[in-house]
PDB file of N, CA and C in Angstrom:
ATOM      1  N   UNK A   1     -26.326  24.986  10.837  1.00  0.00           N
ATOM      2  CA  UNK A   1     -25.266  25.362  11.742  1.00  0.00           C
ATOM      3  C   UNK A   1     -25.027  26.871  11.729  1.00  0.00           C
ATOM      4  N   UNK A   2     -24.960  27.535  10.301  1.00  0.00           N
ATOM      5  CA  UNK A   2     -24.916  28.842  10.717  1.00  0.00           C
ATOM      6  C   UNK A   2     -25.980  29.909  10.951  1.00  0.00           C
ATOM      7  N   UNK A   3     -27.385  29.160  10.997  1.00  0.00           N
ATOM      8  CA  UNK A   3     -28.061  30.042  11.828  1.00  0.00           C
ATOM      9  C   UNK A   3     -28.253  30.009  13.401  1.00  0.00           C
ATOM     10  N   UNK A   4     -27.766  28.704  13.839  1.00  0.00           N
ATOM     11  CA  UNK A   4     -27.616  28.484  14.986  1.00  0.00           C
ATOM     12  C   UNK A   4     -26.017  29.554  16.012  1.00  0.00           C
ATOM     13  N   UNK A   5     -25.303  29.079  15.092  1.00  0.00           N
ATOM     14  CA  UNK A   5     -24.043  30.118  15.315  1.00  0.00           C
ATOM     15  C   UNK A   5     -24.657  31.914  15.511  1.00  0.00           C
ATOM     16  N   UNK A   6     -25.779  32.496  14.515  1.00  0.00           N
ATOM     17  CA  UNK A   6     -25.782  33.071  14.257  1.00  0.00           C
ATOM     18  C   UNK A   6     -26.998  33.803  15.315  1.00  0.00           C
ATOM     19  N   UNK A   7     -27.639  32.916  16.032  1.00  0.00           N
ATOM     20  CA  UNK A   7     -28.651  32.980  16.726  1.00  0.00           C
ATOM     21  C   UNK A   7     -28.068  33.432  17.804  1.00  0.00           C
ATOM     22  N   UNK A   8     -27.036  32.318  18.404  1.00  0.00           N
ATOM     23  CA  UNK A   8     -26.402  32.642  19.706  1.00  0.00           C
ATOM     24  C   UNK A   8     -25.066  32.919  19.783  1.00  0.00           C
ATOM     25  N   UNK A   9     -24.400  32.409  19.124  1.00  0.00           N
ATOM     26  CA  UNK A   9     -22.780  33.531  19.245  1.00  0.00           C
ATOM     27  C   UNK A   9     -22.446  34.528  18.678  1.00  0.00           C
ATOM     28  N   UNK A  10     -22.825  34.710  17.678  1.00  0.00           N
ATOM     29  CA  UNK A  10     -22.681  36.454  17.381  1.00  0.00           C
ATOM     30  C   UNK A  10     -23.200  37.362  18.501  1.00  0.00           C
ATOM     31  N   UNK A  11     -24.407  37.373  18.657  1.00  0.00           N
ATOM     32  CA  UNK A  11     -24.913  38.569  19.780  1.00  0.00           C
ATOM     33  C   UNK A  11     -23.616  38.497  21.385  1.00  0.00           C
ATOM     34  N   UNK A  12     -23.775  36.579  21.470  1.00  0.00           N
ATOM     35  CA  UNK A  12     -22.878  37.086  22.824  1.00  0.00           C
ATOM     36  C   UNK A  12     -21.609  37.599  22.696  1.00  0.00           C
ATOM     37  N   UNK A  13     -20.869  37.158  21.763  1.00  0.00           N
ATOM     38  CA  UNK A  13     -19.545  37.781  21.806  1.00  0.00           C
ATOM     39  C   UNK A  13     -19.325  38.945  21.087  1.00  0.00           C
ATOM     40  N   UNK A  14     -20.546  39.675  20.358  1.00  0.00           N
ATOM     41  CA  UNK A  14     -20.136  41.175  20.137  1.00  0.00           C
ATOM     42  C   UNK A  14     -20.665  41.412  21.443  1.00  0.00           C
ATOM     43  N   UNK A  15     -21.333  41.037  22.485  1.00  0.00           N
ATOM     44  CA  UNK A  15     -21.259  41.715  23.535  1.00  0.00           C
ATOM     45  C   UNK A  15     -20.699  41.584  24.751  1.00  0.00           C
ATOM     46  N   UNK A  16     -20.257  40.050  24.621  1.00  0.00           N
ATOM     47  CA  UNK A  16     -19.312  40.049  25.607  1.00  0.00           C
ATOM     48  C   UNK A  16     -17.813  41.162  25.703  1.00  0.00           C
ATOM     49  N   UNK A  17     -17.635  41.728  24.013  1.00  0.00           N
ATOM     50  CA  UNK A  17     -16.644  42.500  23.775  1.00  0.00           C
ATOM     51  C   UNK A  17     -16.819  44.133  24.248  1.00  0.00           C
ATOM     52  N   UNK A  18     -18.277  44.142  24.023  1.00  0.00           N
ATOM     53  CA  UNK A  18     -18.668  45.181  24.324  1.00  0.00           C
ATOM     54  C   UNK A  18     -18.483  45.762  25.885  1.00  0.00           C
ATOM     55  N   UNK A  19     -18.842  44.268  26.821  1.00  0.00           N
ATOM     56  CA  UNK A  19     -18.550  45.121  28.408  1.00  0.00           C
ATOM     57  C   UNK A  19     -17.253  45.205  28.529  1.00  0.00           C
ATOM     58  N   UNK A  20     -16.019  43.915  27.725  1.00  0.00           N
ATOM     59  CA  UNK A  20     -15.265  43.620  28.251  1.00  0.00           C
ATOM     60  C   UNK A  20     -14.032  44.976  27.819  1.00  0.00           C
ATOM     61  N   UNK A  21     -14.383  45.656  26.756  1.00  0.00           N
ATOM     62  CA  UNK A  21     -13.777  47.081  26.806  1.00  0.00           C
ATOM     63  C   UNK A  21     -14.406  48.297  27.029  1.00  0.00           C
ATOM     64  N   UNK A  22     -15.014  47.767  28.234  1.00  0.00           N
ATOM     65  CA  UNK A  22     -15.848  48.901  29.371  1.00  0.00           C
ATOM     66  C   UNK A  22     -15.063  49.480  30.293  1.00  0.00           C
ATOM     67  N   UNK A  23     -15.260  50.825  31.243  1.00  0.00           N
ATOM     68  CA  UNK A  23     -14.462  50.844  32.185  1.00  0.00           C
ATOM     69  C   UNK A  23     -14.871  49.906  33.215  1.00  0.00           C
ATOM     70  N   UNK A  24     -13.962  49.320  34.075  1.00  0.00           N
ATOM     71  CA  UNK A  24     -13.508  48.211  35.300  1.00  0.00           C
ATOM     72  C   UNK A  24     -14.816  48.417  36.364  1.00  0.00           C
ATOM     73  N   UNK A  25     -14.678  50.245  36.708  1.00  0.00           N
ATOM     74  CA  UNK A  25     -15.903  50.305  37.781  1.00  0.00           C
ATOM     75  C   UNK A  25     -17.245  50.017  37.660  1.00  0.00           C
ATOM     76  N   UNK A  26     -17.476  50.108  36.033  1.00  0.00           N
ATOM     77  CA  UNK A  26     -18.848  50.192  35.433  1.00  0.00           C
ATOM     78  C   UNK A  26     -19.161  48.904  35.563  1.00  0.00           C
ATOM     79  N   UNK A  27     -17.916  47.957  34.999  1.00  0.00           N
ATOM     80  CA  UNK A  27     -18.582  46.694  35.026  1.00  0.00           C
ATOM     81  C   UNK A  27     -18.440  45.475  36.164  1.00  0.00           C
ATOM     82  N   UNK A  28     -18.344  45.923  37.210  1.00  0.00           N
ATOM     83  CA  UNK A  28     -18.917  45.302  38.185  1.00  0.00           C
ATOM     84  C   UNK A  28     -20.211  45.481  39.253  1.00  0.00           C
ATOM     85  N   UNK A  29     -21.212  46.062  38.402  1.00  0.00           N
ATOM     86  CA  UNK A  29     -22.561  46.477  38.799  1.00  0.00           C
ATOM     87  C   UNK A  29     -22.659  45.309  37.652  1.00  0.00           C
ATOM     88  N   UNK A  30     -23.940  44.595  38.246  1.00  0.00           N
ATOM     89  CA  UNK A  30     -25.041  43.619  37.879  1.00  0.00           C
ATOM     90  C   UNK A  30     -25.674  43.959  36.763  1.00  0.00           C
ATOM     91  N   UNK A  31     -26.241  44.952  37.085  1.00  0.00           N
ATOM     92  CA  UNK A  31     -27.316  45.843  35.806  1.00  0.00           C
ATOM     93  C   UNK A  31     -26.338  46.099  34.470  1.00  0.00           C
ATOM     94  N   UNK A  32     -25.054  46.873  34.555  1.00  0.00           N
ATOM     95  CA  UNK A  32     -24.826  47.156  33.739  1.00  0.00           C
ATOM     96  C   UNK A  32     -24.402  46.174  33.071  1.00  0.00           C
ATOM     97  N   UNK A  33     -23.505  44.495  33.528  1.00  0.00           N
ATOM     98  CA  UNK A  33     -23.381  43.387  32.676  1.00  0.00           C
ATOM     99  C   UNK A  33     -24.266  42.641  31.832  1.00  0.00           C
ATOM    100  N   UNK A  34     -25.667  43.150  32.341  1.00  0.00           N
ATOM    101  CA  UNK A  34     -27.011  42.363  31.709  1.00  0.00           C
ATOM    102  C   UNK A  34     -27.714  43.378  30.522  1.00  0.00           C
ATOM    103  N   UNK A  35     -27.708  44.355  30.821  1.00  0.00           N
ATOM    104  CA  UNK A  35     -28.347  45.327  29.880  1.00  0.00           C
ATOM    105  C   UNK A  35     -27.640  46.366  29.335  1.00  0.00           C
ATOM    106  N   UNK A  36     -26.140  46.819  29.279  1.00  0.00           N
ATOM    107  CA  UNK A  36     -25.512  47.803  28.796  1.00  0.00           C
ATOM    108  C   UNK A  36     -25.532  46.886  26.844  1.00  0.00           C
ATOM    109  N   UNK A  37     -25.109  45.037  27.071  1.00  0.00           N
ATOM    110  CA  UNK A  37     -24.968  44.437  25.638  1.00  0.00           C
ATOM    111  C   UNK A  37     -26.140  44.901  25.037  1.00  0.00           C
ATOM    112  N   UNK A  38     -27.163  44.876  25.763  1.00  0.00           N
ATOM    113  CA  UNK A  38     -28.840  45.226  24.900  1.00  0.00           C
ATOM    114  C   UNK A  38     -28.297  46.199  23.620  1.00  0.00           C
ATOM    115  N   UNK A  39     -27.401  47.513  23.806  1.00  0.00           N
ATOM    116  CA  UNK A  39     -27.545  48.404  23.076  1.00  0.00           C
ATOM    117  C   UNK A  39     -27.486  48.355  21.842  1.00  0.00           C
ATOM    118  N   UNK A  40     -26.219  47.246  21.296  1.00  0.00           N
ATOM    119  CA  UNK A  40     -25.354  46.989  20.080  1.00  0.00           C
ATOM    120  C   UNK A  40     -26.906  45.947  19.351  1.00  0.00           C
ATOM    121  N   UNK A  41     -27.450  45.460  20.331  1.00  0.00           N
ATOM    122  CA  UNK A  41     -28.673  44.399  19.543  1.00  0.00           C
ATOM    123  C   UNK A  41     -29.992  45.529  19.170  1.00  0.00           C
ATOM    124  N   UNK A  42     -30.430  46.496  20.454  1.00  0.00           N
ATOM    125  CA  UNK A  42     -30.644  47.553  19.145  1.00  0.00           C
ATOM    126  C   UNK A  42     -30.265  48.244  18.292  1.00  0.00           C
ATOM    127  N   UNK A  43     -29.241  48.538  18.412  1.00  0.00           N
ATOM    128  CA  UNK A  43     -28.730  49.551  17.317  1.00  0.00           C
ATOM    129  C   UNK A  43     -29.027  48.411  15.963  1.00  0.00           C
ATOM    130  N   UNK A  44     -28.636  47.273  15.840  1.00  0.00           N
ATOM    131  CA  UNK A  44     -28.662  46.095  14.815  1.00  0.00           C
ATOM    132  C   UNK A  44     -30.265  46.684  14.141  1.00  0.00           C
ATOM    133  N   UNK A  45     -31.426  46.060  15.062  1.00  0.00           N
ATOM    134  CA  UNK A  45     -32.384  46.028  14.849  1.00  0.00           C
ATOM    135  C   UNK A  45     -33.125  47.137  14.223  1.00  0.00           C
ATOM    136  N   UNK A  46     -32.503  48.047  14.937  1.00  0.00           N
ATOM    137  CA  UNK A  46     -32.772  49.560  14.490  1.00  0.00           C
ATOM    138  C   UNK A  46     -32.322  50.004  12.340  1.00  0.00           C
ATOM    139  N   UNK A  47     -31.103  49.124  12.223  1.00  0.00           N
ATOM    140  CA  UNK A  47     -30.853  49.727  10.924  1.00  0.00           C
ATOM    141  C   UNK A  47     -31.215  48.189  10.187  1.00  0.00           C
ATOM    142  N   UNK A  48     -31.472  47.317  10.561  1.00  0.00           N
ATOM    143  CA  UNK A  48     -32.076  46.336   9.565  1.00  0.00           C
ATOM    144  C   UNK A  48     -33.306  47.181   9.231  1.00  0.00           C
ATOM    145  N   UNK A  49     -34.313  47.234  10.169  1.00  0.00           N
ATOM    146  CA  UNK A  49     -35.753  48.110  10.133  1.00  0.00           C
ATOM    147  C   UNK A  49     -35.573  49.440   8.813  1.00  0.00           C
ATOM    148  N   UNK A  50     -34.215  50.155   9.626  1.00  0.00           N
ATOM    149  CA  UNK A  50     -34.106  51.358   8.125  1.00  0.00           C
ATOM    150  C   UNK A  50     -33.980  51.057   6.962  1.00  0.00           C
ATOM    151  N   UNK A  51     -32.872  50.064   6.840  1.00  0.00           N
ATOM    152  CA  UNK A  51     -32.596  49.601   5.950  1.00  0.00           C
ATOM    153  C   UNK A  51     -33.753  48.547   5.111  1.00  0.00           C
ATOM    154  N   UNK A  52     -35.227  48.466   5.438  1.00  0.00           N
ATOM    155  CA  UNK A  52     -35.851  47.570   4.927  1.00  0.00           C
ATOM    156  C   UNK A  52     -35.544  45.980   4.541  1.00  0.00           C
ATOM    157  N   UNK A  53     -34.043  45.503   5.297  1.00  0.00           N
ATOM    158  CA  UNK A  53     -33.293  44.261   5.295  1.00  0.00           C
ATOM    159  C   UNK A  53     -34.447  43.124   5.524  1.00  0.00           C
ATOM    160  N   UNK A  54     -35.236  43.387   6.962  1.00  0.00           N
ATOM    161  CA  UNK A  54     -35.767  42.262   7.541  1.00  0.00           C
ATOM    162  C   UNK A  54     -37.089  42.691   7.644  1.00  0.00           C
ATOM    163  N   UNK A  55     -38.097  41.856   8.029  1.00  0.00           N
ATOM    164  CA  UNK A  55     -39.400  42.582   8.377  1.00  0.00           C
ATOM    165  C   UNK A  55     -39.568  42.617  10.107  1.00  0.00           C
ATOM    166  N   UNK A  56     -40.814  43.773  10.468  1.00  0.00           N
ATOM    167  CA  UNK A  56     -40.330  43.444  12.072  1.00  0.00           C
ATOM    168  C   UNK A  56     -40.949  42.412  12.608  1.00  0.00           C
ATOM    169  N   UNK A  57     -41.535  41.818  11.823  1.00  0.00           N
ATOM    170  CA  UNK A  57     -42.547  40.543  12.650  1.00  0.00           C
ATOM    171  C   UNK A  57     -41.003  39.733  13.151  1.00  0.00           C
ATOM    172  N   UNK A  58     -40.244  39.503  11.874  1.00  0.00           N
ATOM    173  CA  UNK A  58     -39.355  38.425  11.892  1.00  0.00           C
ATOM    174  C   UNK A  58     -38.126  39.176  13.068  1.00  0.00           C
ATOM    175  N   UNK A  59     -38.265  40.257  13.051  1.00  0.00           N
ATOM    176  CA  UNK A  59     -37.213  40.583  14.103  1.00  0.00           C
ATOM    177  C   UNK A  59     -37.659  40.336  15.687  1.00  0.00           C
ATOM    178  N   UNK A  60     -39.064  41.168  15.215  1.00  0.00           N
ATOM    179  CA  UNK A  60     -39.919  40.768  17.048  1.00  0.00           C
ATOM    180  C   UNK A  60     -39.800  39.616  17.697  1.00  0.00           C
ATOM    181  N   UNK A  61     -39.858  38.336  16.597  1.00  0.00           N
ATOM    182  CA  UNK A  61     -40.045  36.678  16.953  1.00  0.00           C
ATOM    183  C   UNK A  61     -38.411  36.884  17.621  1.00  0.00           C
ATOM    184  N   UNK A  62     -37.111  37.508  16.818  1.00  0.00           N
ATOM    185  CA  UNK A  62     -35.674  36.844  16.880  1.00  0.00           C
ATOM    186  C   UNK A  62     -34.999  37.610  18.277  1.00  0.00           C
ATOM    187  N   UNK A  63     -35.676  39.114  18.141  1.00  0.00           N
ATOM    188  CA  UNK A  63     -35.305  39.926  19.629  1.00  0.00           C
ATOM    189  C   UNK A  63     -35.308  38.708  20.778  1.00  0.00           C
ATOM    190  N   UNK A  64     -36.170  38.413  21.619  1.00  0.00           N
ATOM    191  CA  UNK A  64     -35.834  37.645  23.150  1.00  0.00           C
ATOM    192  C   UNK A  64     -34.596  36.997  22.974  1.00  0.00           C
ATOM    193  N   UNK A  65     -34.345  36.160  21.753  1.00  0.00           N
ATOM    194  CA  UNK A  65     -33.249  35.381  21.768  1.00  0.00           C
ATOM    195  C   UNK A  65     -31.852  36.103  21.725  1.00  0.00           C
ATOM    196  N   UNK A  66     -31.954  37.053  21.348  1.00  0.00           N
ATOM    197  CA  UNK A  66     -30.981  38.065  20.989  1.00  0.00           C
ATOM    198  C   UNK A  66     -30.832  38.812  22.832  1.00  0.00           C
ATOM    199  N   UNK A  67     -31.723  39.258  23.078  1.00  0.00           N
ATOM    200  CA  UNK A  67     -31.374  39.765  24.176  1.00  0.00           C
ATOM    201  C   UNK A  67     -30.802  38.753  25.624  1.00  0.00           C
ATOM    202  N   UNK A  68     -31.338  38.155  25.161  1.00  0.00           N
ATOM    203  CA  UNK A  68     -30.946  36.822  26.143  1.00  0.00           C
ATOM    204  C   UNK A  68     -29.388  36.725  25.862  1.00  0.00           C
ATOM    205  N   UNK A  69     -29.262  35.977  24.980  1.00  0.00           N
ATOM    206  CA  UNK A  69     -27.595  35.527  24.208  1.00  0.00           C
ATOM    207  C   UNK A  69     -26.764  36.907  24.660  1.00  0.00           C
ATOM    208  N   UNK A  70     -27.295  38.530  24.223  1.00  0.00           N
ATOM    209  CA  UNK A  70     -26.737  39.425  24.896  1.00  0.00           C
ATOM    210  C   UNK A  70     -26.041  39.720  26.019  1.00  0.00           C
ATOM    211  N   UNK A  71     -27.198  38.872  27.348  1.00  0.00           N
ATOM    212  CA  UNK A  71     -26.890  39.187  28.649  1.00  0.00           C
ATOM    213  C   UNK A  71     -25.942  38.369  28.802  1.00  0.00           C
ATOM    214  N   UNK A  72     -26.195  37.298  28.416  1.00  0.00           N
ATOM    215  CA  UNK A  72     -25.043  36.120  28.473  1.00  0.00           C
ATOM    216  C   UNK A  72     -23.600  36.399  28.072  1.00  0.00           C
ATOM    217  N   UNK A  73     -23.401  37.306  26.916  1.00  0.00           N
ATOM    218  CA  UNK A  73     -22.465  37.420  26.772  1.00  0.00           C
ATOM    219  C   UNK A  73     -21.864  38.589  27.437  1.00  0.00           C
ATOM    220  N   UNK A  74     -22.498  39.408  27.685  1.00  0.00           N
ATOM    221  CA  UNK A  74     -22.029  40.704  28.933  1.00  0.00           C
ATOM    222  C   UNK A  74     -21.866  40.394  30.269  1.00  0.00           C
ATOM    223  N   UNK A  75     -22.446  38.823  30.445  1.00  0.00           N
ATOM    224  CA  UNK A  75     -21.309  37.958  31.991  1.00  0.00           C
ATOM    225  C   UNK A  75     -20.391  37.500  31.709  1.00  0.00           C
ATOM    226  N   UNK A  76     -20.225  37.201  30.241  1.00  0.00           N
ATOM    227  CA  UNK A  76     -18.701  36.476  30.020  1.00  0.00           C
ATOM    228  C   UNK A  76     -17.861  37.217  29.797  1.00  0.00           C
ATOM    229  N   UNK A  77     -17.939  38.352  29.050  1.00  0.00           N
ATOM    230  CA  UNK A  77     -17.287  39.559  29.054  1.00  0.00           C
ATOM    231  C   UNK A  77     -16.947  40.017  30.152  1.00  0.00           C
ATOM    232  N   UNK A  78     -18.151  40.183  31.301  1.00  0.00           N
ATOM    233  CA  UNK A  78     -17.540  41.033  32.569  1.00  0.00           C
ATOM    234  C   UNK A  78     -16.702  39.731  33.224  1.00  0.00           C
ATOM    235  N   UNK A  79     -16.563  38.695  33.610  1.00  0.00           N
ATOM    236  CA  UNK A  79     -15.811  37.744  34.351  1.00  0.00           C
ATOM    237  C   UNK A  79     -14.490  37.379  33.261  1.00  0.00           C
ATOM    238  N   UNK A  80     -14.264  37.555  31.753  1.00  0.00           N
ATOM    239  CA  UNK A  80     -13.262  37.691  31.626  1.00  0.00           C
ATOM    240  C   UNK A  80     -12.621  39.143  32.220  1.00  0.00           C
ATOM    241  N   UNK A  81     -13.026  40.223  32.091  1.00  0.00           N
ATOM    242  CA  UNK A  81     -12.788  41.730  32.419  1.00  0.00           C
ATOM    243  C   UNK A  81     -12.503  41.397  33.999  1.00  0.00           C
ATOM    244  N   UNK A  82     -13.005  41.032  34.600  1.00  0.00           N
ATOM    245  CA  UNK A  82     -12.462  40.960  36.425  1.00  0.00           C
ATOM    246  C   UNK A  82     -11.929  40.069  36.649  1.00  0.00           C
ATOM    247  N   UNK A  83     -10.991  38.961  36.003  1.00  0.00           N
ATOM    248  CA  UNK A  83     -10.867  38.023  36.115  1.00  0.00           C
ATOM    249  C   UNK A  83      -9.033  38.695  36.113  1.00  0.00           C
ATOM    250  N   UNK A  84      -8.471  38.707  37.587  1.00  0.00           N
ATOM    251  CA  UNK A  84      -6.709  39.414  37.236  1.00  0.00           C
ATOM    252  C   UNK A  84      -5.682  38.255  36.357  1.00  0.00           C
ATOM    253  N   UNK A  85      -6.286  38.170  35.063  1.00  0.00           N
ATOM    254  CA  UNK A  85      -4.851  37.507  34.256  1.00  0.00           C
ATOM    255  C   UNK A  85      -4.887  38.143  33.043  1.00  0.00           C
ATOM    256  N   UNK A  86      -3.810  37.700  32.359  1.00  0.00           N
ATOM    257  CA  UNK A  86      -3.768  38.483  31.205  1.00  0.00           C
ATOM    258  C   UNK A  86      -4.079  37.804  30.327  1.00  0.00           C
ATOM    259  N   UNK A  87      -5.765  38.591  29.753  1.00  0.00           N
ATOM    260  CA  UNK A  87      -6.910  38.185  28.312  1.00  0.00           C
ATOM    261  C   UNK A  87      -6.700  37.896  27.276  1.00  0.00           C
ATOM    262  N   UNK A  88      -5.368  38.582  26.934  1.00  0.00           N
ATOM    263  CA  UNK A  88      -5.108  38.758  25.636  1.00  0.00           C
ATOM    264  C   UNK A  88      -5.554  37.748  24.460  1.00  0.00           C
ATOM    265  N   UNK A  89      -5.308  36.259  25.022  1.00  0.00           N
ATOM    266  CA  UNK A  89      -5.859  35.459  24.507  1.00  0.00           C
ATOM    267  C   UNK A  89      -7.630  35.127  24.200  1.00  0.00           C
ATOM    268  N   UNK A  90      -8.059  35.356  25.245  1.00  0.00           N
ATOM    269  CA  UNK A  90      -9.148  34.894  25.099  1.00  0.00           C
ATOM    270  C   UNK A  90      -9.920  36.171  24.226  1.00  0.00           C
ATOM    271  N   UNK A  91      -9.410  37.576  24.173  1.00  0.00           N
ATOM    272  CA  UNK A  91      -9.785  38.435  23.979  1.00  0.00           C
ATOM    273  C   UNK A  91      -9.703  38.132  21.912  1.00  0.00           C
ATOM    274  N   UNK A  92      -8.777  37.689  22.234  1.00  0.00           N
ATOM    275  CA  UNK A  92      -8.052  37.396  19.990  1.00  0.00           C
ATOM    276  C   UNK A  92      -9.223  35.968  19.759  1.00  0.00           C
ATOM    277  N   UNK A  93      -9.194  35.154  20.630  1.00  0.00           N
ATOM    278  CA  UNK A  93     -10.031  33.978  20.458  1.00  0.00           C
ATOM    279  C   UNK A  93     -11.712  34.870  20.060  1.00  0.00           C
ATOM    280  N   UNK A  94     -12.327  35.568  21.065  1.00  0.00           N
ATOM    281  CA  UNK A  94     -13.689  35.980  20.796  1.00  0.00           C
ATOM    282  C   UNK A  94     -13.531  36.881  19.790  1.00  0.00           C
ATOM    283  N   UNK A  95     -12.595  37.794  19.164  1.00  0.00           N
ATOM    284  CA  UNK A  95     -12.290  38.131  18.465  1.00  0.00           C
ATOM    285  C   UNK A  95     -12.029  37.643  16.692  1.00  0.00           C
ATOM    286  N   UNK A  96     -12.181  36.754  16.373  1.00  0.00           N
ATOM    287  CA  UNK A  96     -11.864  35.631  15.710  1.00  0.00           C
ATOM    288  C   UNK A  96     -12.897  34.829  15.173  1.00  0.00           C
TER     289      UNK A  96
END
């Protein structure tokens, strides 16, 4: 269970957080909801690699899934973000 958790909800909801305290104009372009999350999954990848944590075979295999779960979560992020009610909740929930 928690590599499954770890596979797909971590990446989306650090990045759903990521668009969703974006500015408003930015994130209603397409592109930027799908590929701005990419960044936080390299930066990850980037200091496991420094850090000698993981090897890159094992990261190369885990990246697609990661970037995927990413985009996913930078639509849920942007449709909570354009969505006119107040987040607060859902924002403490992904938060959490």
């Amino acid at each position: 269970m928690m590599s499954k958790t770890f596979l797909f909800l971590l990446s989306s909801i650090v990045d759903a957080l990521t668009v969703y305290f974006s500015k408003e104009e930015k994130v209603k372009r397409l592109s930027y909801r799908i590929f701005t999350p990419w960044i936080p999954i390299f930066v990850f990848f980037f200091i496991k690699l420094f850090c000698a944590i993981e090897g890159w075979p094992c990261l190369l295999m885990i990246l697609p899934i990661f970037l995927i779960a990413a985009s996913v979560g930078g639509l849920i992020g942007a449709y909570l973000k354009l969505k006119k009610r107040d987040n607060k909740i859902y924002v403490s929930i992904l938060t959490l």
